[in-house]
PDB file of N, CA and C in Angstrom:
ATOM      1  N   UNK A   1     -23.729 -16.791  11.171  1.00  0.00           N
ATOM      2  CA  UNK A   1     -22.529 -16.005  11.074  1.00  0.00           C
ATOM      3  C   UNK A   1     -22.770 -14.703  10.309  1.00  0.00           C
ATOM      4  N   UNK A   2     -23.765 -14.681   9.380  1.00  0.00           N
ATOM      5  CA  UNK A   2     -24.268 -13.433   8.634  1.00  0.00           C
ATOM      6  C   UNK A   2     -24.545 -12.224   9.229  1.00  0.00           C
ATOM      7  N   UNK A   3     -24.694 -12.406  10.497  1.00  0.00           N
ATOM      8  CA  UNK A   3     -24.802 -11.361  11.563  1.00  0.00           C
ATOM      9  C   UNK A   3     -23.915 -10.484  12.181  1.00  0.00           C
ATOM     10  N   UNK A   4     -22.675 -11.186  12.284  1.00  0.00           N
ATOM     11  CA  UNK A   4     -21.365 -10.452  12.383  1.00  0.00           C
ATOM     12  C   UNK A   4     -20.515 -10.198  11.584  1.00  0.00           C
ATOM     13  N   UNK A   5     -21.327 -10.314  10.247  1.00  0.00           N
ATOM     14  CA  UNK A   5     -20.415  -9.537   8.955  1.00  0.00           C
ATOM     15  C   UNK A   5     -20.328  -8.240   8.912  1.00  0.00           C
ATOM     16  N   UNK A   6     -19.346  -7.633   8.416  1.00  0.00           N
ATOM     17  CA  UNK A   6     -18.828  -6.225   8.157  1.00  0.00           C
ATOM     18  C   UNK A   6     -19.880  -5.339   7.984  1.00  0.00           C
ATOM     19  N   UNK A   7     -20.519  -4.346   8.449  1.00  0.00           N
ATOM     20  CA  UNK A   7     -21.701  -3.526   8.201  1.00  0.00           C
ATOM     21  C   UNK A   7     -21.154  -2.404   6.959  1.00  0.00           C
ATOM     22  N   UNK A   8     -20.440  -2.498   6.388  1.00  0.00           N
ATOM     23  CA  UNK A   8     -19.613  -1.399   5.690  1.00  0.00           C
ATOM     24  C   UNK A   8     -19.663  -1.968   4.568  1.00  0.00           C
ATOM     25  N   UNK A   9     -19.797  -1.112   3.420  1.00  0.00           N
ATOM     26  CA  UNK A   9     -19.687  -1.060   2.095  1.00  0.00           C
ATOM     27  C   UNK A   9     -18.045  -1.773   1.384  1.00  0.00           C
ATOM     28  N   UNK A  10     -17.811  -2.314   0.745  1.00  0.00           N
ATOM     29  CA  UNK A  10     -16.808  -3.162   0.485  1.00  0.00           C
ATOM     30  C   UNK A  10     -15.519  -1.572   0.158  1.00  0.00           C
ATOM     31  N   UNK A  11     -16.187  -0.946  -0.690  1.00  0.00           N
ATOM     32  CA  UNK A  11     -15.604   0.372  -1.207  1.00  0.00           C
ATOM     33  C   UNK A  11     -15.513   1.401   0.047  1.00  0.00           C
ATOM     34  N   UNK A  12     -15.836   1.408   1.306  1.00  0.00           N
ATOM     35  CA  UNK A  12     -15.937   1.938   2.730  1.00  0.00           C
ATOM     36  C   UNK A  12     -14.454   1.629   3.062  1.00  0.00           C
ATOM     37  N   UNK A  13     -14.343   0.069   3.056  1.00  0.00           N
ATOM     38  CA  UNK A  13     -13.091  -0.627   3.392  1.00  0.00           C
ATOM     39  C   UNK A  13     -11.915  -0.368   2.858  1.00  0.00           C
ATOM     40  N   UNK A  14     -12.319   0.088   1.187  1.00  0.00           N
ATOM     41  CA  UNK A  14     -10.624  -0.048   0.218  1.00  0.00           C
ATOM     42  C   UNK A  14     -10.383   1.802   0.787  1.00  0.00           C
ATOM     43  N   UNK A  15     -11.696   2.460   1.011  1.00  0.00           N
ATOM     44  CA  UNK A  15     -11.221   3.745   0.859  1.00  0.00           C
ATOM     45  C   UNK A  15     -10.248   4.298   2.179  1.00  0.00           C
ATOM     46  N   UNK A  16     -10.554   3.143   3.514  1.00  0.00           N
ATOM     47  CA  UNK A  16     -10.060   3.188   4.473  1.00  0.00           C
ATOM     48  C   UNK A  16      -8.745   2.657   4.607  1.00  0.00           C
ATOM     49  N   UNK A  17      -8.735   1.523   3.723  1.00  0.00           N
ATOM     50  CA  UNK A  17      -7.156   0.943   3.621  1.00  0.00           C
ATOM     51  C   UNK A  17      -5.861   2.358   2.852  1.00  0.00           C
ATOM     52  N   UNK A  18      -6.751   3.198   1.360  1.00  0.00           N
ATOM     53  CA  UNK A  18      -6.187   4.045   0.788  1.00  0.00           C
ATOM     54  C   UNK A  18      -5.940   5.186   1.695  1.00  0.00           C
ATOM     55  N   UNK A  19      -6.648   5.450   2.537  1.00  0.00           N
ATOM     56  CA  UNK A  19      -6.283   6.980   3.285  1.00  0.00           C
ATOM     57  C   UNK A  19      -5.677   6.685   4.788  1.00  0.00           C
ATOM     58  N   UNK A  20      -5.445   5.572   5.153  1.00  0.00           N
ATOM     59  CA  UNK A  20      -4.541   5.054   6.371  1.00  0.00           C
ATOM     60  C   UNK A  20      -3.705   5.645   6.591  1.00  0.00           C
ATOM     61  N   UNK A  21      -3.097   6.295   8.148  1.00  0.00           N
ATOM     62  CA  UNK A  21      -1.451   6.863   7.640  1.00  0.00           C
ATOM     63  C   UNK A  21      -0.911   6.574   9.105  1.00  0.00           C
ATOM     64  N   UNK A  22       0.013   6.121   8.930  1.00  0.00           N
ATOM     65  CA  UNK A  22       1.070   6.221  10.217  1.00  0.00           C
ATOM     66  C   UNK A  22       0.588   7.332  11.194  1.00  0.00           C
ATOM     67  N   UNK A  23       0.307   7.044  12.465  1.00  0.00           N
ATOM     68  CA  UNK A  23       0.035   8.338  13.741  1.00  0.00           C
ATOM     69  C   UNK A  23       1.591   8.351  13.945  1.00  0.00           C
ATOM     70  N   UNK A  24       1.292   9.827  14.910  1.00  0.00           N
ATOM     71  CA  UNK A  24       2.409  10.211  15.243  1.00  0.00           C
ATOM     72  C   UNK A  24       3.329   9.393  15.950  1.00  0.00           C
ATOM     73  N   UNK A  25       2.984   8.605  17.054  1.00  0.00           N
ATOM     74  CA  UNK A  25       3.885   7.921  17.706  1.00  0.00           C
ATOM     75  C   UNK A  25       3.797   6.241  17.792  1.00  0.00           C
ATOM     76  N   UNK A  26       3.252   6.031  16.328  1.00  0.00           N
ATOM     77  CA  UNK A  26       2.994   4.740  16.208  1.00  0.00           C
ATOM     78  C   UNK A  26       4.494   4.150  15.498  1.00  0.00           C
ATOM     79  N   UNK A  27       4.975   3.133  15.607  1.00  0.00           N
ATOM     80  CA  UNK A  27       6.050   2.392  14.841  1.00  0.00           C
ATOM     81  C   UNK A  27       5.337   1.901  13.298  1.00  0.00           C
ATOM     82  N   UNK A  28       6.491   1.335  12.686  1.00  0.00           N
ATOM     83  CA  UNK A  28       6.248   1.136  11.593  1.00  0.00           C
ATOM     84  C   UNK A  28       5.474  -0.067  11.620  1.00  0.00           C
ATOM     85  N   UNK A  29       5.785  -0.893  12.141  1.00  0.00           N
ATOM     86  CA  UNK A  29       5.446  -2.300  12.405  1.00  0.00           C
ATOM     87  C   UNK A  29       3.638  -2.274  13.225  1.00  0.00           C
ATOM     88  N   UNK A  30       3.464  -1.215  13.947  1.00  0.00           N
ATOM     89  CA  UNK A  30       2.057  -1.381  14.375  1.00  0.00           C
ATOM     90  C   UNK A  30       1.454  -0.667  13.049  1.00  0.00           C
ATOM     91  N   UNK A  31       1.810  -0.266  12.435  1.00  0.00           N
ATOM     92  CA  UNK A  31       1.165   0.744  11.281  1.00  0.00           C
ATOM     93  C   UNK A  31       0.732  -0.422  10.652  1.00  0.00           C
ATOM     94  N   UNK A  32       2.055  -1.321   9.934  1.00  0.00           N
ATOM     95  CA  UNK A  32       1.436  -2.128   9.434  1.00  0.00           C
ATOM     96  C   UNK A  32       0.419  -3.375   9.669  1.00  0.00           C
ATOM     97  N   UNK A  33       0.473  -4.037  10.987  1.00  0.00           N
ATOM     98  CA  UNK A  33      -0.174  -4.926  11.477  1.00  0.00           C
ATOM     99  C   UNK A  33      -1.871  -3.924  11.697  1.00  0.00           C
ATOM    100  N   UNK A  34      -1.855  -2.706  11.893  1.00  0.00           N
ATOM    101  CA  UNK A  34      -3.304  -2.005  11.801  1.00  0.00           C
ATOM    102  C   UNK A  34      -3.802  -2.159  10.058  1.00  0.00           C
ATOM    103  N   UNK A  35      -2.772  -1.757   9.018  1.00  0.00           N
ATOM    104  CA  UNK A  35      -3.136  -2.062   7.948  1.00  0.00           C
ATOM    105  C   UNK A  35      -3.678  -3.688   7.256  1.00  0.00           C
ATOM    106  N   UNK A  36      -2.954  -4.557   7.658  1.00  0.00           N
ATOM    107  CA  UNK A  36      -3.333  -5.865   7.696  1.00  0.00           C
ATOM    108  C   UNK A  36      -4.641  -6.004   8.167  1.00  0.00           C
ATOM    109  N   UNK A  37      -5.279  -5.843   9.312  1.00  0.00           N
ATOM    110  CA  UNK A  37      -5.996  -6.016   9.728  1.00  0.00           C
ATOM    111  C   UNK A  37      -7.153  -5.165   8.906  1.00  0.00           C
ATOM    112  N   UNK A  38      -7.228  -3.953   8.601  1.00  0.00           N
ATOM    113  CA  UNK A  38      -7.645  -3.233   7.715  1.00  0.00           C
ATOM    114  C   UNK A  38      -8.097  -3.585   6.481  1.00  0.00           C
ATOM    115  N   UNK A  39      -6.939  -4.081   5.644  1.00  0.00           N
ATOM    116  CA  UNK A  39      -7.004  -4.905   4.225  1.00  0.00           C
ATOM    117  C   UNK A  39      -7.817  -6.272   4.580  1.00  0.00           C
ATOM    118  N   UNK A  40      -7.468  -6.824   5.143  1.00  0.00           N
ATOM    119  CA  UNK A  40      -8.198  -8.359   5.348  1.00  0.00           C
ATOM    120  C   UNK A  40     -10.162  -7.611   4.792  1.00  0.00           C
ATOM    121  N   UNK A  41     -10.706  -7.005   5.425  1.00  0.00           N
ATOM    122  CA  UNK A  41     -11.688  -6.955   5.311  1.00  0.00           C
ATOM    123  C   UNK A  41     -11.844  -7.010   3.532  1.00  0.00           C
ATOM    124  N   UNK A  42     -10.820  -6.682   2.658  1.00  0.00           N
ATOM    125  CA  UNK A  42     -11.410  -6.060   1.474  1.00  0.00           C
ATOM    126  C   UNK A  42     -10.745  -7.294   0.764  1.00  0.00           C
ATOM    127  N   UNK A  43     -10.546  -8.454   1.608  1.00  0.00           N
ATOM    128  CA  UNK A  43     -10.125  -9.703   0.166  1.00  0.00           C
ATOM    129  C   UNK A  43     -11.380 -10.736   0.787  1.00  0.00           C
ATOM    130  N   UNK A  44     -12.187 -10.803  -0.459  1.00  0.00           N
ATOM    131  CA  UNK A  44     -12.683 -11.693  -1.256  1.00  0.00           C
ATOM    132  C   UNK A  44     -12.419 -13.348  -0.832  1.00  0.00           C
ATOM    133  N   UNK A  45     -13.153 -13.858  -0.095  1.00  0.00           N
ATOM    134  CA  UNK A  45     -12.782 -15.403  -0.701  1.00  0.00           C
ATOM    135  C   UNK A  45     -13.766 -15.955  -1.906  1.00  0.00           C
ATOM    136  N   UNK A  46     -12.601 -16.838  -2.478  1.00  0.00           N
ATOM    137  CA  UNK A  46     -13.010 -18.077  -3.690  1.00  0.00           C
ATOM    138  C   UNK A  46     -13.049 -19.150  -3.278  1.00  0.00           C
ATOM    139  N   UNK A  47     -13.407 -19.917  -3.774  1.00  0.00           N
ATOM    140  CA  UNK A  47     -13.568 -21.718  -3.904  1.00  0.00           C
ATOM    141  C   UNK A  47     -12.606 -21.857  -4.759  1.00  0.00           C
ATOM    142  N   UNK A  48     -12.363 -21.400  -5.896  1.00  0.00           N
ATOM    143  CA  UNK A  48     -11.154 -21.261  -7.301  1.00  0.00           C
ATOM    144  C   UNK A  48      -9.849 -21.303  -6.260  1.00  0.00           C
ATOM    145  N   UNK A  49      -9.242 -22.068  -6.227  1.00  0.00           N
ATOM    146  CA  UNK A  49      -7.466 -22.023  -5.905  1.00  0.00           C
ATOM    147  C   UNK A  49      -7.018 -20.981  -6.459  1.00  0.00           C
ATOM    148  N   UNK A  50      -7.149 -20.821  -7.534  1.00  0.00           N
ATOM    149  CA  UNK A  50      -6.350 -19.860  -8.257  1.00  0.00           C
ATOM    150  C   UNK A  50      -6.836 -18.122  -8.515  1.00  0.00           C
ATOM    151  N   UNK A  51      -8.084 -18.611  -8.696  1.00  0.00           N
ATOM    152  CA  UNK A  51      -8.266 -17.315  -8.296  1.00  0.00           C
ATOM    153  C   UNK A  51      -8.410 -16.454  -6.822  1.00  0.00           C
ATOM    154  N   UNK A  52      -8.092 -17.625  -5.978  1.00  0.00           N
ATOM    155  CA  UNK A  52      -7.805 -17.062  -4.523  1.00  0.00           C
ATOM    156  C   UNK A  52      -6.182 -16.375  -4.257  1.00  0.00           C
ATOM    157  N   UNK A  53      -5.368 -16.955  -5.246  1.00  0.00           N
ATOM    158  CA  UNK A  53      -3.973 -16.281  -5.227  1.00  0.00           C
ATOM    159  C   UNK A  53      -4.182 -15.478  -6.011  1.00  0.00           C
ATOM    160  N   UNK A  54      -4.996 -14.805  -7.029  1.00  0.00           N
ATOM    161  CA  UNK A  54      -5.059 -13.721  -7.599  1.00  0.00           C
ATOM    162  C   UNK A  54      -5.361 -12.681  -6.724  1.00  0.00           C
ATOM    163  N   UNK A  55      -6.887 -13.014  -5.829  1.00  0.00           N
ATOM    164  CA  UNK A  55      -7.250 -11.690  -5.203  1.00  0.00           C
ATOM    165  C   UNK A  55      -5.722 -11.505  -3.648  1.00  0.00           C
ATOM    166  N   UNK A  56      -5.463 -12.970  -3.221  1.00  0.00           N
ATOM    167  CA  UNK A  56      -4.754 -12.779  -2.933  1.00  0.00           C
ATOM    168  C   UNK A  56      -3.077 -11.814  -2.926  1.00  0.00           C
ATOM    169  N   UNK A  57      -2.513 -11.975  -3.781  1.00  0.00           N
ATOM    170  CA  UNK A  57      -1.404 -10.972  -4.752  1.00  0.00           C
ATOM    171  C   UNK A  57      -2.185  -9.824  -4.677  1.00  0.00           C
ATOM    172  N   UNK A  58      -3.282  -9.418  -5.440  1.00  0.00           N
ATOM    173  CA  UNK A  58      -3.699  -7.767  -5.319  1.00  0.00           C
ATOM    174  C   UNK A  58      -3.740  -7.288  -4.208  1.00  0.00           C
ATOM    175  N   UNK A  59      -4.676  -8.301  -3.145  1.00  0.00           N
ATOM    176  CA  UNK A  59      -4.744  -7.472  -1.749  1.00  0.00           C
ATOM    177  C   UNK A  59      -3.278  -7.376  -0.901  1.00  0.00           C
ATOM    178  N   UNK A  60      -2.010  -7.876  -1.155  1.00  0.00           N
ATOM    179  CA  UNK A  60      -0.937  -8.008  -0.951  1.00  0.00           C
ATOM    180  C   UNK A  60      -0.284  -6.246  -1.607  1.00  0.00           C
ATOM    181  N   UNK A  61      -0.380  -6.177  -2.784  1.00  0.00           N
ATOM    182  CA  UNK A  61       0.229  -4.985  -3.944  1.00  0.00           C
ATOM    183  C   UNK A  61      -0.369  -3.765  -2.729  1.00  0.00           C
ATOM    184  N   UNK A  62      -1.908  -3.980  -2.635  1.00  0.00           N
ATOM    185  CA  UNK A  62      -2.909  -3.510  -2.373  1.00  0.00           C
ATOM    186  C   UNK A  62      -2.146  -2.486  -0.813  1.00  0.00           C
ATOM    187  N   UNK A  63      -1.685  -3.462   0.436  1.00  0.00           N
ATOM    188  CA  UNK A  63      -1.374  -3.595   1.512  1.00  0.00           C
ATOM    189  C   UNK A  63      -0.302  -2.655   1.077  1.00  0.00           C
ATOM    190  N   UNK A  64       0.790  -3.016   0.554  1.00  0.00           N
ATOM    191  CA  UNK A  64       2.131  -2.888   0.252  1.00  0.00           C
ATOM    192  C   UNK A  64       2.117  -0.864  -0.425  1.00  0.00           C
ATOM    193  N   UNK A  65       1.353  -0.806  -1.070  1.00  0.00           N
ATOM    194  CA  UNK A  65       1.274   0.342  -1.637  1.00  0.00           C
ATOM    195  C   UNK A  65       0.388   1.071  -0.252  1.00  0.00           C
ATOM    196  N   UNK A  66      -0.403   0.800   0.400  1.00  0.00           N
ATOM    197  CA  UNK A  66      -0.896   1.752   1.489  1.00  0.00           C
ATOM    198  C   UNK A  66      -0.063   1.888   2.624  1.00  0.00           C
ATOM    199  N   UNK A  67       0.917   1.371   2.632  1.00  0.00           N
ATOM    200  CA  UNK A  67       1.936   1.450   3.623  1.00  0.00           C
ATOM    201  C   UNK A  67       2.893   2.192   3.871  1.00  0.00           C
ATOM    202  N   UNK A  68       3.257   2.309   2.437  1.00  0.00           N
ATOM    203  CA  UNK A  68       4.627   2.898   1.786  1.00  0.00           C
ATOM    204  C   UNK A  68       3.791   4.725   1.484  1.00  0.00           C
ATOM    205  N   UNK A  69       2.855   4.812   1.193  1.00  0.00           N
ATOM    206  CA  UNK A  69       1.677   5.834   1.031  1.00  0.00           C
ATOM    207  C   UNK A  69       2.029   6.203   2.344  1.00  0.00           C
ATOM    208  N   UNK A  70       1.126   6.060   3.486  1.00  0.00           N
ATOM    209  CA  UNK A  70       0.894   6.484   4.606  1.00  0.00           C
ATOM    210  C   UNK A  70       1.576   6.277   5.811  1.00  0.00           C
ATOM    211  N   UNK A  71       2.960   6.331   5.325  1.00  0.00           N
ATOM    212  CA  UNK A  71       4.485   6.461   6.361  1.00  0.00           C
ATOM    213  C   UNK A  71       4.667   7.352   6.211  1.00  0.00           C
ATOM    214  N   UNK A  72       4.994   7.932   7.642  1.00  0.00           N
ATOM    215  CA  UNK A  72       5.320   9.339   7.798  1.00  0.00           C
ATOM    216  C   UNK A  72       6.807   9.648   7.268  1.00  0.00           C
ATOM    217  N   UNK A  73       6.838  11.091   6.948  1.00  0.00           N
ATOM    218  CA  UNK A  73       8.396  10.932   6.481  1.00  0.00           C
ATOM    219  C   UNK A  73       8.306  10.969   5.433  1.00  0.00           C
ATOM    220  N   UNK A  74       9.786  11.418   4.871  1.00  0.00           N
ATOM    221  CA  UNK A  74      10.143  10.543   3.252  1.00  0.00           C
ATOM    222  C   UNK A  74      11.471   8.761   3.596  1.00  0.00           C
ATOM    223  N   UNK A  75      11.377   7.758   3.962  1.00  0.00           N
ATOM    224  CA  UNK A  75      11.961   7.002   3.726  1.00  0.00           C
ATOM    225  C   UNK A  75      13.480   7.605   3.013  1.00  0.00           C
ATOM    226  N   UNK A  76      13.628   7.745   2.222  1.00  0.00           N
ATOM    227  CA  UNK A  76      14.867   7.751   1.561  1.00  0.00           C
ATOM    228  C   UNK A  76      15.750   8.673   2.753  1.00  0.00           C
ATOM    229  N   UNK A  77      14.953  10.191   2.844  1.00  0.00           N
ATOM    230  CA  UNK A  77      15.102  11.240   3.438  1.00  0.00           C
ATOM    231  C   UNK A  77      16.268  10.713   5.215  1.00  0.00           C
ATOM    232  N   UNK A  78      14.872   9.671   5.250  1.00  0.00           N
ATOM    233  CA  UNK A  78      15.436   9.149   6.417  1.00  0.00           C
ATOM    234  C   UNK A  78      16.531   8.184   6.717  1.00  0.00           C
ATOM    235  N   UNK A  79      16.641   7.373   5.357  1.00  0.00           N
ATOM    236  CA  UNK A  79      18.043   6.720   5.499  1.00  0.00           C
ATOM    237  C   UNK A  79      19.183   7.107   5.493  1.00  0.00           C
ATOM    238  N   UNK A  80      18.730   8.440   4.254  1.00  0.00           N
ATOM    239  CA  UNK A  80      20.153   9.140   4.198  1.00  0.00           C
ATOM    240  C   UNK A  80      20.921   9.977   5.324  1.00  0.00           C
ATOM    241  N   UNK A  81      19.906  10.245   6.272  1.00  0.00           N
ATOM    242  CA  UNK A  81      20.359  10.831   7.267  1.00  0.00           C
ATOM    243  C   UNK A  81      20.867  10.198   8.350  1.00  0.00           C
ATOM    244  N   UNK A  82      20.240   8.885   8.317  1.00  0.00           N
ATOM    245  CA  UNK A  82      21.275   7.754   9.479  1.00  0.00           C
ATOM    246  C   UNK A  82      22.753   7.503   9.078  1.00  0.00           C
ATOM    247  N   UNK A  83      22.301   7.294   7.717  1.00  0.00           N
ATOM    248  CA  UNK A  83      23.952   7.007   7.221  1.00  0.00           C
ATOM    249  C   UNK A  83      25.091   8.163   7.437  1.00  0.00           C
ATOM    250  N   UNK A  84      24.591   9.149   7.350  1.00  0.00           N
ATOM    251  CA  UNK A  84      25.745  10.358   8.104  1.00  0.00           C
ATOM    252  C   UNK A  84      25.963  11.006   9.388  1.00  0.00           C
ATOM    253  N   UNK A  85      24.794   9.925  10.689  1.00  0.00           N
ATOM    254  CA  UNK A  85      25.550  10.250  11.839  1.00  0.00           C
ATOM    255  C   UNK A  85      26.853   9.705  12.438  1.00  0.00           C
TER     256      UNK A  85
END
């Protein structure tokens, strides 16, 4: 299986999860399922239970903050403007 591991630097991966951004005519929802798929590469498994919900939770924060980052738009911008058509 060592053969079809990731050829990329672990830090290749986080820098790709950090600079991700919504394309132009992508939905929010494929943005994120591309980010998922993205992040997965950069969590870690343990044998530790517990420290598997640790790296777990970060790569979660991790996900959650590159998402909200690399949505096009300002969010707020955009709610406020539904609410007054």
């Amino acid at each position: 299986m060592k053969r079809f591991k990731d050829k990329h630097t672990d830090q290749f991966n986080y820098t790709r999860v950090q600079n991700a951004s919504q394309e132009k005519n992508e939905s929010p929802e494929i943005f994120l399922d591309r980010l998922r798929r993205l992040c997965e590469r950069t969590v870690r498994s343990s044998d530790n239970a517990v420290e598997q919900a640790v790296i777990n939770r970060e790569a979660d924060r991790r996900l959650l903050a590159a998402f909200i980052n690399g949505l096009i738009g300002t969010p707020c911008e955009d709610a406020n403007a539904r609410q007054y058509r």
